[in-house]
Every structure is written in C-alpha cells, then in structure tokens.
Protein backbone atom coordinates (compact mmCIF):
# COMPACT_ATOMS: atom_id res chain seq x y z
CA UNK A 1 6.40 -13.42 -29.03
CA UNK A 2 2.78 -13.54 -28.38
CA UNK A 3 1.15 -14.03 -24.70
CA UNK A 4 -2.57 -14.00 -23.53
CA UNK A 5 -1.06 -11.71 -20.91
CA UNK A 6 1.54 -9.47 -20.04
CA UNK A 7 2.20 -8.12 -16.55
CA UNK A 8 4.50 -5.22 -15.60
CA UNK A 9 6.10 -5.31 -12.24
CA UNK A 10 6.65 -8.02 -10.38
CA UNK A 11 5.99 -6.85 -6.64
CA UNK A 12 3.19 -8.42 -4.76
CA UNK A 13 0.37 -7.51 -6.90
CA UNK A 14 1.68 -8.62 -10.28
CA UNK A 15 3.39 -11.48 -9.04
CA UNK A 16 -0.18 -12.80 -7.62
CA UNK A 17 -1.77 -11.33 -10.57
CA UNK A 18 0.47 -14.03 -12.91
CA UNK A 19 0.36 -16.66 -10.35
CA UNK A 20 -3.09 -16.95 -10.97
CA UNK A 21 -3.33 -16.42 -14.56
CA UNK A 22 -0.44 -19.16 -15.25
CA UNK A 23 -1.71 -21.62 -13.10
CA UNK A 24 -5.09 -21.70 -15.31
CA UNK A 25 -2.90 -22.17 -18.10
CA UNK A 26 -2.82 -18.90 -19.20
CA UNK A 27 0.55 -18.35 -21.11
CA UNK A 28 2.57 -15.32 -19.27
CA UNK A 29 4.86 -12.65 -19.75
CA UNK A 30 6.17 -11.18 -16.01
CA UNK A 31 8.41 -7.90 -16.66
CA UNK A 32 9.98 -6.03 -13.52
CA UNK A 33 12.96 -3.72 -14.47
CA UNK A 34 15.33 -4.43 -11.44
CA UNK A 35 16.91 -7.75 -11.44
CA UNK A 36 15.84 -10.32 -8.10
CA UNK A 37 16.27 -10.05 -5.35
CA UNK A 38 15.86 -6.33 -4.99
CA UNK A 39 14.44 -4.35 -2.10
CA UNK A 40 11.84 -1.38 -2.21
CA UNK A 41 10.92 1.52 -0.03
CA UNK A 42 8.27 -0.28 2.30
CA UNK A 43 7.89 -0.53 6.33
CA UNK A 44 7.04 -4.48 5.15
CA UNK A 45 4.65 -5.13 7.84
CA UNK A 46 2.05 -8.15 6.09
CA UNK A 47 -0.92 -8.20 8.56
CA UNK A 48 -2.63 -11.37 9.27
CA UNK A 49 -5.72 -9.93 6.86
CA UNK A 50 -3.33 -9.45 3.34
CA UNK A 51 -1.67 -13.14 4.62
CA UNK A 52 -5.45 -14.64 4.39
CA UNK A 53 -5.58 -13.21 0.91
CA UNK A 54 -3.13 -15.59 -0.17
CA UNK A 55 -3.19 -19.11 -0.56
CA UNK A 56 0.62 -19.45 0.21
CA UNK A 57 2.62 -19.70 3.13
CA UNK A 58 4.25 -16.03 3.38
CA UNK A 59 5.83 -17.16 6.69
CA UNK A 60 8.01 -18.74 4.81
CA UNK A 61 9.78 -14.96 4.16
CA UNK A 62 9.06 -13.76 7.85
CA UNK A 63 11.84 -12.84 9.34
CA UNK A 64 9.58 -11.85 12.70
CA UNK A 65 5.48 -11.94 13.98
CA UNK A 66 4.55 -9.27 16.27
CA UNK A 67 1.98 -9.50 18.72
CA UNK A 68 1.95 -6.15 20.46
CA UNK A 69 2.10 -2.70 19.54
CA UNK A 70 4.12 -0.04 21.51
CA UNK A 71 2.07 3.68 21.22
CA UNK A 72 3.19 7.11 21.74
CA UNK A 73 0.80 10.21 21.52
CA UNK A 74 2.98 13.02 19.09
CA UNK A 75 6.49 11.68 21.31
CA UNK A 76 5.31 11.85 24.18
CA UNK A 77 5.22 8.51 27.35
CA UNK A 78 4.64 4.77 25.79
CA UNK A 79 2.30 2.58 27.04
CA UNK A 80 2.43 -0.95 24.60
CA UNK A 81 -0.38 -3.52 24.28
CA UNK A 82 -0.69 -7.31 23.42
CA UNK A 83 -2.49 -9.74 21.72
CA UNK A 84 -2.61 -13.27 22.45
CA UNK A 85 -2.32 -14.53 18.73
CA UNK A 86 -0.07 -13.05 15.97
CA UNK A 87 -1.02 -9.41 14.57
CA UNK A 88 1.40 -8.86 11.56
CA UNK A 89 4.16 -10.68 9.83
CA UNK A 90 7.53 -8.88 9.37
CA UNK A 91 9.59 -9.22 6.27
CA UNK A 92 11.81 -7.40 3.82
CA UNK A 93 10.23 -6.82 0.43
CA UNK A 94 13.51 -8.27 -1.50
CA UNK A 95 12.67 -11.89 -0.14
CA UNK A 96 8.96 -10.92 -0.27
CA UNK A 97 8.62 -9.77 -4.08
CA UNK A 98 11.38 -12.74 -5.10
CA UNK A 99 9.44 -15.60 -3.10
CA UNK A 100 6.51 -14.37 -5.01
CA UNK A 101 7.87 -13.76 -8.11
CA UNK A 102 9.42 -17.45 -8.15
CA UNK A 103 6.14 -18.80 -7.27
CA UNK A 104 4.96 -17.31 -10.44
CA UNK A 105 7.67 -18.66 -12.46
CA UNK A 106 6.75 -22.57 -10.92
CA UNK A 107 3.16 -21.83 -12.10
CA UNK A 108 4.43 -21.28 -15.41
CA UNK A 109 4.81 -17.26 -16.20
CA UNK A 110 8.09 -16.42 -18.12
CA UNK A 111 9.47 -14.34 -15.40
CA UNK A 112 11.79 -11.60 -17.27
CA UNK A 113 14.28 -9.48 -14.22
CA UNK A 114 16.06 -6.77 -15.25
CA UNK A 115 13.85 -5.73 -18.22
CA UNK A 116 12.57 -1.82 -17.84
CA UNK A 117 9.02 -1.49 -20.34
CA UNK A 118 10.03 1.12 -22.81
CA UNK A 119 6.74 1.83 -24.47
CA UNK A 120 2.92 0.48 -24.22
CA UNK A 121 0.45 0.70 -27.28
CA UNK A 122 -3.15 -0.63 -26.93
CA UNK A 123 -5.64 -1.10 -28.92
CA UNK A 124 -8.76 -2.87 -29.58
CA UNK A 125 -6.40 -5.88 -31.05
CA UNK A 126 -4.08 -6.04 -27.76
CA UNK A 127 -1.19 -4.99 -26.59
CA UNK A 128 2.00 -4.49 -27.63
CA UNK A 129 5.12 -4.26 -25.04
CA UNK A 130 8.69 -2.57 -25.73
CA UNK A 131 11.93 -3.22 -23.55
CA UNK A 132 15.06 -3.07 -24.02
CA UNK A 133 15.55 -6.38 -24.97
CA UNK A 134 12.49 -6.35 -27.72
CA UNK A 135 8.96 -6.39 -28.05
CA UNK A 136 6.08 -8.31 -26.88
CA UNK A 137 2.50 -8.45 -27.70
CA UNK A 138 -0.12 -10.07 -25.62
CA UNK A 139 -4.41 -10.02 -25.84
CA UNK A 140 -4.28 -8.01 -22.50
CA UNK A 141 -1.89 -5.82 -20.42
CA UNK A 142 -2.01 -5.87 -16.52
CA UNK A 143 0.21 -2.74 -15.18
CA UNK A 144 1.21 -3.62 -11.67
CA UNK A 145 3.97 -1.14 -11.77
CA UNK A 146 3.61 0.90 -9.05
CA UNK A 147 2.37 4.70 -8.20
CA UNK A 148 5.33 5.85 -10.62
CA UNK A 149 4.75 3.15 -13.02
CA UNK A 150 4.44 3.80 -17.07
CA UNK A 151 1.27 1.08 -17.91
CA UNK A 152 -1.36 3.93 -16.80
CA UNK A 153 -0.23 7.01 -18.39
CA UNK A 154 0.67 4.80 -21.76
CA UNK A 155 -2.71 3.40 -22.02
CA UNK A 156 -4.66 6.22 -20.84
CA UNK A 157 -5.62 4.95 -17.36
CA UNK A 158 -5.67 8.26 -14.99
CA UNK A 159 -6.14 7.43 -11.76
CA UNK A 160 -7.10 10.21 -9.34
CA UNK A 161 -5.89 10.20 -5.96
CA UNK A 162 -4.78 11.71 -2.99
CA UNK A 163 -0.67 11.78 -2.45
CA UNK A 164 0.72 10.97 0.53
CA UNK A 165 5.16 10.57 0.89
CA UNK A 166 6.78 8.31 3.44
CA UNK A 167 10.71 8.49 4.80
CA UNK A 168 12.42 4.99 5.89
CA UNK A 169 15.44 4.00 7.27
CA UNK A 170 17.38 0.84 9.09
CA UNK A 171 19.07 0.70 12.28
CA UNK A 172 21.37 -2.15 12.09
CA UNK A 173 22.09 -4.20 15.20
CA UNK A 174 25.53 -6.08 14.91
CA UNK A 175 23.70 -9.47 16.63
CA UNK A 176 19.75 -9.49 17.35
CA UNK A 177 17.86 -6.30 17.65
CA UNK A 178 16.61 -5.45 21.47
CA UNK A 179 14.21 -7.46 23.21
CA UNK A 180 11.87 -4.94 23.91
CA UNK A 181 11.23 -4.88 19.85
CA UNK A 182 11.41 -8.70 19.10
CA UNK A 183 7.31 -9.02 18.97
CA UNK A 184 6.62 -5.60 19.19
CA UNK A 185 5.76 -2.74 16.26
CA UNK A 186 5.72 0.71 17.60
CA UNK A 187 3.57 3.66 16.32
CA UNK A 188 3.61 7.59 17.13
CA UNK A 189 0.67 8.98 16.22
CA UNK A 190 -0.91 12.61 16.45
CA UNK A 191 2.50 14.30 14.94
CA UNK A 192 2.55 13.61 11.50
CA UNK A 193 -0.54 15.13 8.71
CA UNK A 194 -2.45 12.50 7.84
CA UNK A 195 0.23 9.91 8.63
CA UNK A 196 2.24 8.55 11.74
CA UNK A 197 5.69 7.33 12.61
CA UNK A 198 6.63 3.64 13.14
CA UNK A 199 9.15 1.07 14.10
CA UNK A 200 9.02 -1.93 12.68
CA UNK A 201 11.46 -5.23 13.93
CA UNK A 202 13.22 -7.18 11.00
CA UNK A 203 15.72 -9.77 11.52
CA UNK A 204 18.85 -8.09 12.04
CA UNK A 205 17.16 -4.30 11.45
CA UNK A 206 14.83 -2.02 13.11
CA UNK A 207 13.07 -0.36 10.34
CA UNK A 208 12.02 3.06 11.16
CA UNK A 209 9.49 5.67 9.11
CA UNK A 210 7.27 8.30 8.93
CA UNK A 211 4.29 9.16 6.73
CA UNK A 212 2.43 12.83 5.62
CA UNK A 213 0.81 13.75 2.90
CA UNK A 214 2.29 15.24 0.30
CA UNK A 215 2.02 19.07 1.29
CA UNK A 216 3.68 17.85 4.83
CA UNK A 217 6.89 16.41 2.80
CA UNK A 218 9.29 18.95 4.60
CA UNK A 219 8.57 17.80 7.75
CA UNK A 220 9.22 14.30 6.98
CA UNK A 221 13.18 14.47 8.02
CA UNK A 222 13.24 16.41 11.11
CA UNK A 223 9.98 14.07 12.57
CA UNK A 224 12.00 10.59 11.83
CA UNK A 225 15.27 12.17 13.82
CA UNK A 226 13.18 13.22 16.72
CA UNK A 227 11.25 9.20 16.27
CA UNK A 228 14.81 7.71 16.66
CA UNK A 229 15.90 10.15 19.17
CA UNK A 230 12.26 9.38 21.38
CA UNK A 231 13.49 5.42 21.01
CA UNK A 232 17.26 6.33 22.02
CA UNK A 233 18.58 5.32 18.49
CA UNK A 234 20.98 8.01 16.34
CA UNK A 235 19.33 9.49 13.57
CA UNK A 236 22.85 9.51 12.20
CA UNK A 237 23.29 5.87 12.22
CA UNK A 238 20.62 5.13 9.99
CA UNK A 239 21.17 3.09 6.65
CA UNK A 240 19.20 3.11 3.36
CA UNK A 241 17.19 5.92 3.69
CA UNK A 242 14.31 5.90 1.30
CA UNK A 243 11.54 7.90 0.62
CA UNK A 244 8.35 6.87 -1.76
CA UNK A 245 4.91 7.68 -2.46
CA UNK A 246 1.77 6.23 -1.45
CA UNK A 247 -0.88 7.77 -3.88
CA UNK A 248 -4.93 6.76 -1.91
CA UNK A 249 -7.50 5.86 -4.62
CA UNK A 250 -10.45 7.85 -4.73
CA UNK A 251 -13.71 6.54 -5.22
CA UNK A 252 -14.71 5.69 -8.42
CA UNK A 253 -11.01 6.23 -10.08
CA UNK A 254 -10.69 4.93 -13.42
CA UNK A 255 -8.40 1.36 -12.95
CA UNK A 256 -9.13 -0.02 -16.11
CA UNK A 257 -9.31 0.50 -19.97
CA UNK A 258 -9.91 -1.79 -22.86
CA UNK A 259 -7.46 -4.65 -22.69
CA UNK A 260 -5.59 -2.90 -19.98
CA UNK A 261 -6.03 -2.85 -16.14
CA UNK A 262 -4.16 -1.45 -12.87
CA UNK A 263 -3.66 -3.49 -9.47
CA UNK A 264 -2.32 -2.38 -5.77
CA UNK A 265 -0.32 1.01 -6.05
CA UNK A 266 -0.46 1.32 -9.71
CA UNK A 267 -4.18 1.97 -9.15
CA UNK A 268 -3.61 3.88 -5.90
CA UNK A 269 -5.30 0.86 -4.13
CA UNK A 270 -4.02 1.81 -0.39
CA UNK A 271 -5.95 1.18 3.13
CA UNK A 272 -6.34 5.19 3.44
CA UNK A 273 -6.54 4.43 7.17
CA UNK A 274 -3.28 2.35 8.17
CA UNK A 275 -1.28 3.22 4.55
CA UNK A 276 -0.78 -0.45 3.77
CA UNK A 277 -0.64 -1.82 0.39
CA UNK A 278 -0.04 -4.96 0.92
CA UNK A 279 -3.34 -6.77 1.05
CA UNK A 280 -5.10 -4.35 -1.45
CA UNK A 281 -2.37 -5.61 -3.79
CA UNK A 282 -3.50 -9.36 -3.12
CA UNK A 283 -7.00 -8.31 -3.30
CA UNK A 284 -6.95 -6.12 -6.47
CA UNK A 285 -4.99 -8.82 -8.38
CA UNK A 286 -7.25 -11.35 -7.69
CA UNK A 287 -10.13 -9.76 -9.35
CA UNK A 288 -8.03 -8.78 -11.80
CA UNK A 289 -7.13 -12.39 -12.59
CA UNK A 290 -10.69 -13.36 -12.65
CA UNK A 291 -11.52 -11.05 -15.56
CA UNK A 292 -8.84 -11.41 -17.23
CA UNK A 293 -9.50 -15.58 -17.05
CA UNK A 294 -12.92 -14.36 -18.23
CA UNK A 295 -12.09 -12.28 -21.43
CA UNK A 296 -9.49 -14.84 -22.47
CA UNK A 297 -12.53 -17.24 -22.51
CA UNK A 298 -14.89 -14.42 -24.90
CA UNK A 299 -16.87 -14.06 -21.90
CA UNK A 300 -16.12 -10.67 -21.62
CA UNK A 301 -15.46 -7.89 -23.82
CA UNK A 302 -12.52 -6.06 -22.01
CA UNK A 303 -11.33 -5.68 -18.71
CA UNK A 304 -14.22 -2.75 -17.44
CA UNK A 305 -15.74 -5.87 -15.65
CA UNK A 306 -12.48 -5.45 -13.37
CA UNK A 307 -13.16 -2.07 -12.50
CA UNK A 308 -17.03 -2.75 -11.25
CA UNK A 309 -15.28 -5.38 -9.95
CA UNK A 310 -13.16 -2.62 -7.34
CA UNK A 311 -16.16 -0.86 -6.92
CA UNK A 312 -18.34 -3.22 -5.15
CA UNK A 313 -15.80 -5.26 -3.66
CA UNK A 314 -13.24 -2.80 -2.98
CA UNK A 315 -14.27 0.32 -2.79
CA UNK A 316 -16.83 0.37 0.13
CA UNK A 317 -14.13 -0.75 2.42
CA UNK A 318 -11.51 2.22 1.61
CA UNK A 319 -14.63 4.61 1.38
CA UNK A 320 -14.92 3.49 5.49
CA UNK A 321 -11.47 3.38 5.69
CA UNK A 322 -10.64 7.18 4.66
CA UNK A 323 -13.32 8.04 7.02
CA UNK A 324 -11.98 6.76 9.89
CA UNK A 325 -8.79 8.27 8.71
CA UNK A 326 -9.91 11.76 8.57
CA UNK A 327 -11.78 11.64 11.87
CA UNK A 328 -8.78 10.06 13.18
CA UNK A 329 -6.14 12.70 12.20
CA UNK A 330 -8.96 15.72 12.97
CA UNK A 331 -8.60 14.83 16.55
CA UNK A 332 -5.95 12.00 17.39
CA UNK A 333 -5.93 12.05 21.13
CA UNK A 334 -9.14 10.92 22.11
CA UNK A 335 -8.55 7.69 20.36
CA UNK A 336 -5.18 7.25 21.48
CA UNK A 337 -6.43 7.41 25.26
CA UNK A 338 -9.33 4.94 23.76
CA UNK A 339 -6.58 2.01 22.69
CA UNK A 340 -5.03 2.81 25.92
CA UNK A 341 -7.93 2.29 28.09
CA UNK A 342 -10.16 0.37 26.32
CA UNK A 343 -9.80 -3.77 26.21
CA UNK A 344 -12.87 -3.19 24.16
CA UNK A 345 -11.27 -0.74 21.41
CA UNK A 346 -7.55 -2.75 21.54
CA UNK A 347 -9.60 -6.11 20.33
CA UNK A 348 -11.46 -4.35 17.69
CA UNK A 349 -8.16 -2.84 16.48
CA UNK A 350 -6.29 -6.80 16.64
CA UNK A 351 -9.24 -7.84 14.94
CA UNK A 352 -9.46 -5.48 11.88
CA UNK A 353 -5.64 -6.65 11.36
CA UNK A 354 -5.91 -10.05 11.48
CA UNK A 355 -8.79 -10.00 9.09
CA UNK A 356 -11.57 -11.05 11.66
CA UNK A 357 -13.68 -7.76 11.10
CA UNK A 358 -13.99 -5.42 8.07
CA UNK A 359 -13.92 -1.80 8.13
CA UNK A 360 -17.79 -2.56 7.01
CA UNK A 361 -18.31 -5.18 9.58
CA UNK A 362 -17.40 -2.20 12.17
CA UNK A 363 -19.90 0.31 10.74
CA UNK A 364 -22.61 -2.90 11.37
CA UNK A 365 -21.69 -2.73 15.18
CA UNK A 366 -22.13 0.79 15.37
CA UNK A 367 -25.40 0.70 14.09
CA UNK A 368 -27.06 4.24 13.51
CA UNK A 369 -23.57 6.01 14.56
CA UNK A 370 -22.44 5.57 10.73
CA UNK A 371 -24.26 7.98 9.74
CA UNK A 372 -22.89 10.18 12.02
CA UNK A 373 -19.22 8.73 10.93
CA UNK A 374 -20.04 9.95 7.41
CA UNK A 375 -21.18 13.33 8.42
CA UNK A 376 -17.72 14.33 10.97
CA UNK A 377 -15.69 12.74 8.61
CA UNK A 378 -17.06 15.04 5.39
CA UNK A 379 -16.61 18.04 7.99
CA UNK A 380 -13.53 17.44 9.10
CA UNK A 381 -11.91 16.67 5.17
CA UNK A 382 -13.55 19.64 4.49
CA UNK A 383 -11.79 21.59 6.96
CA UNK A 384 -8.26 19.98 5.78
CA UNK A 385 -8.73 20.46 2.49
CA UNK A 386 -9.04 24.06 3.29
CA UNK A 387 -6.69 24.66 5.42
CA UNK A 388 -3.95 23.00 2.72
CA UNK A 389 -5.84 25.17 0.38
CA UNK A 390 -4.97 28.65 2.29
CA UNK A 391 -1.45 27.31 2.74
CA UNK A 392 -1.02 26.83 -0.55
CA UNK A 393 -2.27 30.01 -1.80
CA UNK A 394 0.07 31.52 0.75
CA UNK A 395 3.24 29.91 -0.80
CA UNK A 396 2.22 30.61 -4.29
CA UNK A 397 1.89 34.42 -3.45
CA UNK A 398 5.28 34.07 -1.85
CA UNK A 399 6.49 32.78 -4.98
CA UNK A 400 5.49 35.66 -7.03
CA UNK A 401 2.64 33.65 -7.86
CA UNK A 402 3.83 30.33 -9.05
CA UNK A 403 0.77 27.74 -8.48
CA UNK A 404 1.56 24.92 -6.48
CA UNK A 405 -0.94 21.34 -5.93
CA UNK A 406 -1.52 19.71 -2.76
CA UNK A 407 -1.83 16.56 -4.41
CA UNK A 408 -0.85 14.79 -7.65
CA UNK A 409 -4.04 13.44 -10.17
C-alpha cells in the first residue's frame, strides 16, 4: 500500500508529527513496534513550555501538576521553593504516547501497534518500508524512532551528538504517595557529570532517576541508592528499573536527507540544559509537518527545508541551552545558593519552564554578559572534554590499549 507518508514510532514526536499531516488530509502510515499502551524509560515530567506546543489538552493524561521544586546541593540539606501557578505536568509515558497516538488515529493516520520496521530503502522515488507484517511505500519517510531507532542509519542520516545515560526506577505507595511530594519535584544537583538526580510524583509512584553522561555510566547505580536513601526510601524496593540514552544534538547535525527526516530523540533534539525531550519532540515535529505538507504540494524538492528549518528555529535555543549547561556543571554551587536566595533567579527559572522566557529571551536581559556566557562556557567544555579525554586514555592503556569513546556519533 502506498502513503504520502510514513512515520516510525509513535511516541510524542511521531504521533504529533502524523497528527498534523492527517489532519491536512495527508494519507498516513503510523508504525511503533510495541503494542499500546506501553511505557518507556522517561522521568515524564511535561513542562508548561512543551504543553504550549500542543494544541491539545495533555492534562487530560496528568496524573499530577507540581508547583514547587525541592533542591539538594550533591545530598546534602533541602530547602524547596514555590510557584504560584503550575510548573510541570506529571504523567506516565504509556497513557502519554497512547493518548497521542489515538489522537492521530481520529485525525485519520492508520495507526499500526506492534509492527517492528525491518528495513528502510530511499530513494529519489520514495520510500519503501519493511515489517513483519509486509511492506509499505510512501513519497516521504519521517523516523521518529528514537536515539536507538533504525530510520537514520537506513537512510543515511548521521546525527552527531553528545551521549548522555539516565537510571529510573518507581517507588510504589500502596494508597497516595506522601504529602510532602504531591506538588512537589525534587532535584539533587552538583553530584552527577553533566546530569542530576530527581524525584518526580506520579499517581500512585514516586519516580526516581539520575542522569551522567555517558563516560559517568558506572556511577549511575550507586548515586540513585544514595538519592533514595537521602529521601528515606529503600533502594531495594524499587520497581522497573530502566536505564536509556539521551543522545544532545550538536549544532548543525545532519536531521534530514532526501525524502527522509528525523524528529525529537531520533535527531538527538534534547534541551542540553534540563535533559527534556519532551517539547523538542513537539517542536521538531511541527516543522517537520510543515515541510513535509510543503513537498507533498511540489513546493519543495525534499525535506532539507526541514533541516534549515532546526537551524534557525531550533538550534539557537539548544546552542544557549548547552551553554548554560556547561557553566552550570563547571561550578554548580554558586547557582544552587542563587535559586536559594534569589526571588529574582527562582522566577526566571518558573518562567523558562512554563514557556514565558526563552533561553534567548534570557541572553536579551543580560545584555553584554552573553558574550561573556559564550566565552566561560567554551572554557569550561574545553576543560571537560579534556579531562574525559585523559581518563580515557588512562583506561585504554589499562586495557592493553583497547580505544574506548566518550561519546557515541
């Protein structure tokens, strides 16, 4: 059977990505290879800013809204703040990724569960999809399949990026989960290479995770016992422990090839800074559907208009964004006291989640200090790439010389 597109994976960003597509009568193929519902590896926090990307009612799959955020500096006291509005939605990607996947269906895409891609050929004709259950060829292919998926590497789409792991689990509360966590997400910063610890609340669930980059994957077990243990929760008790990878885009990445593109982790489109994917998947597979709604029409030739697309719209954010990450993580504790102390700093933080301000917007209040931004933050990624670097070179030698990466590309 022939479609004017095909999308692989069915999570947030393809699900959008065919939303949009069917509902300008575009006829589509959606393929995901676990059968609905089905959960994934993901803390599930939807900030207000990735809920204004959509133009449905996600609350309708929260299971809680926090309005506070509990910090610790590397496990050491608490000290929580509030907001007066909501911050972040909390769900669980299996109702998630099936409320938006079922949304697609009512626009019109033939929704396919349970249905693992096989193979991908492109060429300048289309695309042609195997599964198990046969083939499929559309005019264009959108691979929302995630940072392990098979639409990149089959069509030639490299991306490069920087690889970061996370480890989740669930403590399970036999009735509600405590009080203290009802509106509340909790973060450790400061312990963790490049990435922090959290504590999200779910319905009947704490959810409970760390995040490093890749070269800091050992550590990732010991640092979520001692995060449970800091809470008073038993590491041992912990359910469906998960871990996953969340690749970071760098600039100028290739996301798109002839009749085929990439959207949210597929790409390696993650907010460097906070880790989420979330809204990056809303954002990237809205452009996506715009080009695609354009080439279907012969306006364009392919789907490279996507990929200038990332680059102005997308890409100067995440550029600020790893920034702020790496002159975050070269020094955490200064900023930690900041959200501690400062009203000032605490808004600016509510208000970069909830969509108010961009990571651009911020540079504009800072004035002639971006510069400055750019400059520390070079230094200090610099400094960690070298560092990884010398460790590196000290494991190979112990391994008689076997070469190891810091990060997948």
């Amino acid at each position: 059977m022939t479609y004017d597109a095909i999308v692989v994976g069915a999570g947030p960003a393809g699900s959008t990505a065919a939303r949009l597509l069917a509902g300008e009568g575009a006829s589509v193929l959606l393929l995901d290879r676990s059968r609905f519902p089905r959960d994934k590896p993901c803390g599930g926090a939807v900030t207000l800013r990735a809920a204004a990307a959509q133009d449905l009612d996600l609350a309708l799959v929260s299971e809680r809204t926090v309005y506070g955020a509990r910090f610790t500096l590397r496990l050491g006291p608490s000290f929580e703040r509030r907001f007066v509005e909501p911050l972040t939605y909390m769900t669980r990607r299996c109702r998630l990724d099936a409320f938006l996947a079922q949304a697609a269906a009512e626009a019109g895409a033939d929704f396919h569960d349970g249905e693992p891609v096989c193979a991908v050929e492109a060429g300048d004709d289309g695309v042609v999809v195997r599964t198990g259950a046969g083939s499929y060829r559309g005019r264009l292919l959108i691979g929302a399949d995630g940072a392990n998926g098979v639409v990149g590497r089959a069509a030639g789409i490299c991306p490069r990026f920087e690889e970061a792991v996370a480890l989740e689990g669930n403590i399970v509360f036999s009735a509600d989960i405590p009080a203290e966590w009802r509106e509340v997400m909790g973060f450790d910063l400061g312990g963790l290479a490049g990435g922090y610890g959290w504590v999200f609340p779910k319905g009947d669930h704490l959810s409970v995770g760390v995040g490093a980059w890749k070269y800091a994957a050992f550590t990732l077990r010991p640092k979520l016992a001692e995060l449970c243990r800091r809470y008073g929760f038993a590491p041992e008790a912990m359910t469906g422990l998960r871990g996953h990878r969340v690749p970071v885009w760098l600039s100028g990445s290739p996301v798109a090839r002839g009749p085929v593109a990439l959207v949210g982790d597929a790409a390696g489109l993650v907010d460097p800074l906070s880790g989420e994917g979330i809204h990056m998947a809303f954002a990237s597979a809205r452009l996506a559907a715009r080009t695609t709604l354009r080439y279907l029409a012969g306006q364009e030739p392919d789907l490279s208009a996507y990929q200038r697309a990332v680059e102005q719209q997308l890409q100067p954010e995440l550029v600020v964004s790893r920034q702020l990450h790496e002159l975050f993580h070269f020094a955490p504790p200064p900023y930690v006291a900041l959200m501690r102390r400062s009203e000032k700093f605490w808004r600016l933080f509510c208000h970069l989640i909830r969509g108010e301000m961009t990571y651009l917007d911020l540079m504009r209040i800072i004035g002639p200090l971006r510069l400055a931004v750019g400059f520390f933050a070079g230094s200090a990624q610099r400094r960690r790439l070298s560092r990884v670097t010398t460790a590196k070179r000290g494991i190979s030698d112990a391994w008689g010389g076997v070469s190891t990466r810091p990060y997948s590309s």
